[in-house]
Structures are given as C-alpha cells and as structure tokens.
Protein backbone atom coordinates (compact mmCIF):
# COMPACT_ATOMS: atom_id res chain seq x y z
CA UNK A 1 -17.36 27.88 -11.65
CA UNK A 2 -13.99 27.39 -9.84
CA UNK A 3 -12.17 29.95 -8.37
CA UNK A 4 -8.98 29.60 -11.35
CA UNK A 5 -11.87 30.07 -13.54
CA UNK A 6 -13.44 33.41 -11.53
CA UNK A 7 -10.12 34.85 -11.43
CA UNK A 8 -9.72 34.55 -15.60
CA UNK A 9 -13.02 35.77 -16.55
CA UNK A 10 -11.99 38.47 -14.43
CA UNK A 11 -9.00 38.92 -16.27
CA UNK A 12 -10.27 39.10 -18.98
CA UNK A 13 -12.94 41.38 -18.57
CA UNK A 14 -10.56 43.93 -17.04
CA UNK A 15 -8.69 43.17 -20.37
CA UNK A 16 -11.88 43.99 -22.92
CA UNK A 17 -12.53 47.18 -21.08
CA UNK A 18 -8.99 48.81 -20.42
CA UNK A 19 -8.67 47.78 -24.73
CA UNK A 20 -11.96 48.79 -25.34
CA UNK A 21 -10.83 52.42 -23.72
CA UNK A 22 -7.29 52.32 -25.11
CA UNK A 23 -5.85 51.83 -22.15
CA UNK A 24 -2.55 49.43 -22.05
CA UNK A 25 -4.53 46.70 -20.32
CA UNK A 26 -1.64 45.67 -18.99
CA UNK A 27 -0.52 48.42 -16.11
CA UNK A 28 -4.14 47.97 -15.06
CA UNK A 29 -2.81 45.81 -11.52
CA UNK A 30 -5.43 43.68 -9.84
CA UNK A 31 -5.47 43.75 -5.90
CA UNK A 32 -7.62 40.26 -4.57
CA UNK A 33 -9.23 41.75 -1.33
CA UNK A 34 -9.66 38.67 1.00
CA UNK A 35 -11.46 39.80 3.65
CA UNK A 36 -13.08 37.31 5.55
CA UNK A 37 -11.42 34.77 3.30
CA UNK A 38 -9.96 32.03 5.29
CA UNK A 39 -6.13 31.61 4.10
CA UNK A 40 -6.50 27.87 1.99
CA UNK A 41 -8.86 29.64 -0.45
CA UNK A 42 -5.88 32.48 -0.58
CA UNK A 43 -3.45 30.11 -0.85
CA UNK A 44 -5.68 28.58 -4.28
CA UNK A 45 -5.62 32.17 -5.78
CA UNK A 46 -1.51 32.01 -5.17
CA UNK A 47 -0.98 28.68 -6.64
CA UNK A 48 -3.21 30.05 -9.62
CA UNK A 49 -0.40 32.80 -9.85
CA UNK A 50 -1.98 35.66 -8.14
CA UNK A 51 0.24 37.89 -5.86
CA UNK A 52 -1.35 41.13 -4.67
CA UNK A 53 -3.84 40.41 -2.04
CA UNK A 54 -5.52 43.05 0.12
CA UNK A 55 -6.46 43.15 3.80
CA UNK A 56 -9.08 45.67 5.66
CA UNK A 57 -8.08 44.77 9.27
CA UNK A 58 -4.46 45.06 10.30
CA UNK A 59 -5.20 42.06 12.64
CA UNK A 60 -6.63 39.48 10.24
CA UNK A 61 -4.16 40.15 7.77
CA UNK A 62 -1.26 39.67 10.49
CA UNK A 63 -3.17 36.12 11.55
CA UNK A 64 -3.18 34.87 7.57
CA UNK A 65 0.37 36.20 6.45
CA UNK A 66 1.72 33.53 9.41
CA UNK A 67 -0.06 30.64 7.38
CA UNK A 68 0.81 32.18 3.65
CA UNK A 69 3.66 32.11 1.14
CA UNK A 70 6.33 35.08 1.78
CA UNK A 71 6.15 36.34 -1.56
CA UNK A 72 2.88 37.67 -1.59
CA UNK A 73 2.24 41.41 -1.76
CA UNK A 74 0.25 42.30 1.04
CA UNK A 75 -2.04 45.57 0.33
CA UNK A 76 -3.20 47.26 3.31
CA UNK A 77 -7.11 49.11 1.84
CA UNK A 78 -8.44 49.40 5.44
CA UNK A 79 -8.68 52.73 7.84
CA UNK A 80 -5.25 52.18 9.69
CA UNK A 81 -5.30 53.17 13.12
CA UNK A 82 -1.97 54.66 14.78
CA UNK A 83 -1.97 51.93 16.93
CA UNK A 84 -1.36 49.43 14.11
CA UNK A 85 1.39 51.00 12.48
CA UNK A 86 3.71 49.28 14.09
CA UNK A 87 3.01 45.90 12.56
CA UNK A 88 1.91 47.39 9.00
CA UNK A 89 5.36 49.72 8.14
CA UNK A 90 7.84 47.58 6.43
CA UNK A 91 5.65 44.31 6.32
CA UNK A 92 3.35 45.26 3.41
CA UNK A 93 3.63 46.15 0.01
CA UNK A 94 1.37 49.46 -0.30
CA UNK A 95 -0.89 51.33 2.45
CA UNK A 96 -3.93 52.48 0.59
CA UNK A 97 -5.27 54.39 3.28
CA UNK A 98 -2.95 57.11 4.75
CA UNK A 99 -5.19 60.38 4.78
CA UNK A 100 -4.47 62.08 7.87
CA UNK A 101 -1.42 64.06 9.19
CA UNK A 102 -1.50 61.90 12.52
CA UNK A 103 -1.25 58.73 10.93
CA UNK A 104 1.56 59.86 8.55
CA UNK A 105 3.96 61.29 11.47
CA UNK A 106 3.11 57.56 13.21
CA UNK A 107 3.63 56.11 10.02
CA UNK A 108 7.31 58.10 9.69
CA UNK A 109 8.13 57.20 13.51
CA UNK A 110 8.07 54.08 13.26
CA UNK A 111 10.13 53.79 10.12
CA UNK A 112 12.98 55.89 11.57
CA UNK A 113 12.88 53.66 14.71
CA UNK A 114 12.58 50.27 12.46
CA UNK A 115 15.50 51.86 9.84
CA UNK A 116 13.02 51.94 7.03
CA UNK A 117 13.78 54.46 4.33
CA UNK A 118 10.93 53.93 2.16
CA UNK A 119 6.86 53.19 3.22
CA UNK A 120 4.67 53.33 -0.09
CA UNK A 121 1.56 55.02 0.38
CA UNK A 122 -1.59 55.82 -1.58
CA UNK A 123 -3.49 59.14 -0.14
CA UNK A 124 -6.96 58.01 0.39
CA UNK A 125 -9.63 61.03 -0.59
CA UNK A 126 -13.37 61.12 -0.10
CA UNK A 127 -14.27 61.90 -3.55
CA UNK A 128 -17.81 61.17 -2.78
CA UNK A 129 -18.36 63.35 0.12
CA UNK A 130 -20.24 60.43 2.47
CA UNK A 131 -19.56 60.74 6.24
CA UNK A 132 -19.07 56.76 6.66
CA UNK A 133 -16.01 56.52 3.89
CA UNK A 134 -12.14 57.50 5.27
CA UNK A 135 -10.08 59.41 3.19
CA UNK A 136 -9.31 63.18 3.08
CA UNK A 137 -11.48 66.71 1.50
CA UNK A 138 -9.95 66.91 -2.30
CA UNK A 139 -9.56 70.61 -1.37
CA UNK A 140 -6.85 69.22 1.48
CA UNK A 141 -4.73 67.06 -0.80
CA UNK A 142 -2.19 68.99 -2.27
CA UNK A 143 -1.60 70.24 1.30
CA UNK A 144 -0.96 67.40 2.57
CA UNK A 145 1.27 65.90 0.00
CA UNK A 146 3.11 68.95 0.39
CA UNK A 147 3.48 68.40 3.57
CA UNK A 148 5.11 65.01 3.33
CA UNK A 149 8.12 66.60 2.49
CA UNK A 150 9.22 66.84 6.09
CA UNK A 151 7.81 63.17 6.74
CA UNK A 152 10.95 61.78 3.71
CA UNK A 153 10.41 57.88 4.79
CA UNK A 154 6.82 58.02 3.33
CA UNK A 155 6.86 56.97 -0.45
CA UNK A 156 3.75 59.16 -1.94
CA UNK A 157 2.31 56.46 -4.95
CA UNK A 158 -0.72 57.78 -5.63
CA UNK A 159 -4.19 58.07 -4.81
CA UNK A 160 -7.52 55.53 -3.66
CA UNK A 161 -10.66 56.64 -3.65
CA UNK A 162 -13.71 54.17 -2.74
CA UNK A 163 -16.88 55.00 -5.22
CA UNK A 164 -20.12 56.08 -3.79
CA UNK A 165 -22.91 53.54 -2.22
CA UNK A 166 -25.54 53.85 -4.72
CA UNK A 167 -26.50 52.52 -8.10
CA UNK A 168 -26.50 55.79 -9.95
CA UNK A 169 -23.80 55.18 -12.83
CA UNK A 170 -23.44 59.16 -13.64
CA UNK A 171 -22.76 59.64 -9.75
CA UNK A 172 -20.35 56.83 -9.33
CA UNK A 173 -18.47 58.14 -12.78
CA UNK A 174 -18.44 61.55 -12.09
CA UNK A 175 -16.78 60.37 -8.29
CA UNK A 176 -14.02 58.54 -10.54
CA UNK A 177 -13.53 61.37 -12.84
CA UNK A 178 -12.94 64.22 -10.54
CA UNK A 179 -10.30 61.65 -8.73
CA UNK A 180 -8.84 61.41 -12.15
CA UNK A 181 -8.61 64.99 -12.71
CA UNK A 182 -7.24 65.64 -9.19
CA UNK A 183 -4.40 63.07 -10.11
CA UNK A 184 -3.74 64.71 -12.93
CA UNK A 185 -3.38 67.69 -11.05
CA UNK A 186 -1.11 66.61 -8.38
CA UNK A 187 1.50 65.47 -10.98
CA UNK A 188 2.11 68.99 -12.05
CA UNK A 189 1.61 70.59 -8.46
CA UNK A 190 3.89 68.05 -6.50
CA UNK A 191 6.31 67.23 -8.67
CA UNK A 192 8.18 65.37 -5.56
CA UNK A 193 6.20 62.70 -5.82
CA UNK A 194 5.62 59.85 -7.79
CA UNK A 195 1.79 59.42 -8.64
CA UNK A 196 2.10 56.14 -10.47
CA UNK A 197 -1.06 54.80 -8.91
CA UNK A 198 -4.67 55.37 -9.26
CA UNK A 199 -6.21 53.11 -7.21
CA UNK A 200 -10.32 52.70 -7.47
CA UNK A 201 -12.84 50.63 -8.67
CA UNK A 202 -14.28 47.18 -6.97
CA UNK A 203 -16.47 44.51 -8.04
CA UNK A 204 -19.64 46.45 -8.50
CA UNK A 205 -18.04 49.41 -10.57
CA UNK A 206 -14.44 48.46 -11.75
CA UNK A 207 -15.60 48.95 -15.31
CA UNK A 208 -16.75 52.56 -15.02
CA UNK A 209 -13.20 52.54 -12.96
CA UNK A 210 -11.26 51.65 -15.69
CA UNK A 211 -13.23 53.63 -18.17
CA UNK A 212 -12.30 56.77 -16.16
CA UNK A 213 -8.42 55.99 -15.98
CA UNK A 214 -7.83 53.26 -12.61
CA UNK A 215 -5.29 51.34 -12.92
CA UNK A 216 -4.96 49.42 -9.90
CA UNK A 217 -8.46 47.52 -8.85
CA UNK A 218 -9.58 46.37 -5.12
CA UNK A 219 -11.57 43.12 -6.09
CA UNK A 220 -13.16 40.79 -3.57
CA UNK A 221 -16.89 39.56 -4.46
CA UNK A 222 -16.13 38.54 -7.86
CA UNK A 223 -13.76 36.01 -6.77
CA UNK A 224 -14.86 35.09 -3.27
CA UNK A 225 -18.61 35.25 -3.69
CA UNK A 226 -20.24 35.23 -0.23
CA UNK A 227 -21.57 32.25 -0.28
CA UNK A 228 -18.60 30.13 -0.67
CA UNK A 229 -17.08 31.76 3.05
C-alpha cells in the first residue's frame, strides 16, 4: 500500500467513525506525527495535500523544517523544555504541550522580546495518572488557565491528553471521557479562553478518541509504519 493510499484509508476511517457518532466529520483535524520520519517521505504526504505535521523533539523538527515547504503547519506534541522556547514561539502552528507555569512565563518572555502577540497553546493534562506521561493533575487546570491571564501573549486552544499504555478499551475510554468532561467544564469556568481544540487519540485508539468527542488526532504509525524508516 502506498503512502497516498495509507493516508486515505485513514481518512476515511476517521470519516465512518466521527458519522457513525454524529460528529461533523469534518472539524475532526488530522495532525501527521513524523517522528523519526526522514523529510522526502514528509515531503510525499505534502504533495498528497497534507499540511499539519507534528514533531516530538524541538531539534529534529528545526533540522526538517530547513529542507520542507513553508506552508506547512508545524505542531509541536513533545515535552518542551524552557530551553527550546526560543526556537518553537512564533515558528509553529500550535504547542500541544504547555502544562507547567515555568514553561508558560518562558513561553510569554520570549514572545514579548520577539514582538509576538499571540502563541497558541493546548494545556497538556495527565488524564491517566502514569508517572512517565507530561501534562498537568486535572484538579490543577482551571488554575492554571486562570492564571494565564497575566501571561496575555499565550493563546489558550484547548486541551491534549495522551491515552493510557494498555489495551484495556474501558480504561483508555474512560481516560478520553473525563478529558471530555473537563473541556466541557473549562468552557463555562474560563470563559477567556477559547477551547476550540480537543486534542487526543493516536493510531492505536483514535476511534475510541473520536467516539468520546476529539477532534484533532496525533497520527504517526498508520502512515509511517516502522518498517518503512
């Protein structure tokens, strides 16, 4: 199967289930994580159309945007250290990852110093609770939106959450659903904000993703199987 090919079965299959849930299948965005993916297999996903790409590592992704078309909406889904900042704000389309009060006041710094008015940001939480993910306590969240009133250059979007490691549908579900809910929640308690995005769900549980309300997907595997690195 090609890659144009990988990419529309895709497609389509994020189609059937955001229809099958009466979702408008449409809103439901599609970020291509290409991790590890050297930049001429990016480049075949662009000429196929594609325009959202995500990176994990600040200095991979600053290595393949040199070699890439300058349309293409970078997606930063990696832990962002303060030290990175610099190159990130003003250079990519969305950080996924901002979920400590550190990183935000770097984040704001160098925006003011660059003459930025406006970093997008999704607030990463650890819905599932596992010491190896990023992201911040639920409990913490409206806090810290709050809090980004006195931080004006950062653009609140939304939230990511990354599902749990395991195979157990109901816990990976009920992960997505109390996300969901805490969206939900946020609209009505922060008002400032935006909270357009909802931003889980990858290759091994975008369905149950969309089935619980995502509508932005971080998709690798499913287009850059391993084996083709």
């Amino acid at each position: 199967m090609t890659l144009v090919e990988r990419i529309q079965n895709l497609k389509q299959s994020i189609n059937h289930w955001a229809t099958r849930n009466s979702h408008d299948p449409a809103p439901v965005r599609l970020v291509i994580v290409t991790k590890t993916v050297p930049p001429e297999m990016i480049r075949s996903a662009y000429d196929a159309g594609e325009r959202d790409f995500g990176e994990n590592r600040v200095q991979e992704w600053r290595e393949k945007k040199e070699e890439l078309p300058t349309d293409i909406r970078w997606h930063l889904i990696g832990h962002l250290q303060k030290n990175k900042v610099k190159y990130v704000v003003g250079q990519v389309h969305l950080i996924h990852s901002l979920d400590r009060l550190e990183l935000a006041d770097e984040i704001e710094r160098q925006a003011q110093k660059k003459g930025i008015h406006e970093v997008p940001c999704l607030l990463q939480v650890n819905m599932s609770g596992e010491e190896t993910k990023s992201g911040m306590d639920p409990d913490y969240v409206s806090r810290f939106a709050a809090a980004m009133a006195n931080r004006p250059s950062i653009k609140v979007k939304g939230l990511m959450t990354i599902g749990p490691f395991t195979e157990d549908e109901a816990r990976i579900r009920e992960c997505f659903r109390e996300t969901r809910r805490l969206f939900e929640s946020l609209k009505t308690e922060q008002r400032s904000h935006a909270w357009e995005i909802l931003s889980m769900g990858m290759s091994a549980d975008y369905k149950i993703a969309i089935e619980e309300g995502a509508n932005m997907l971080r998709i690798g595997s499913l287009i850059f199987p391993r084996n083709l690195k």
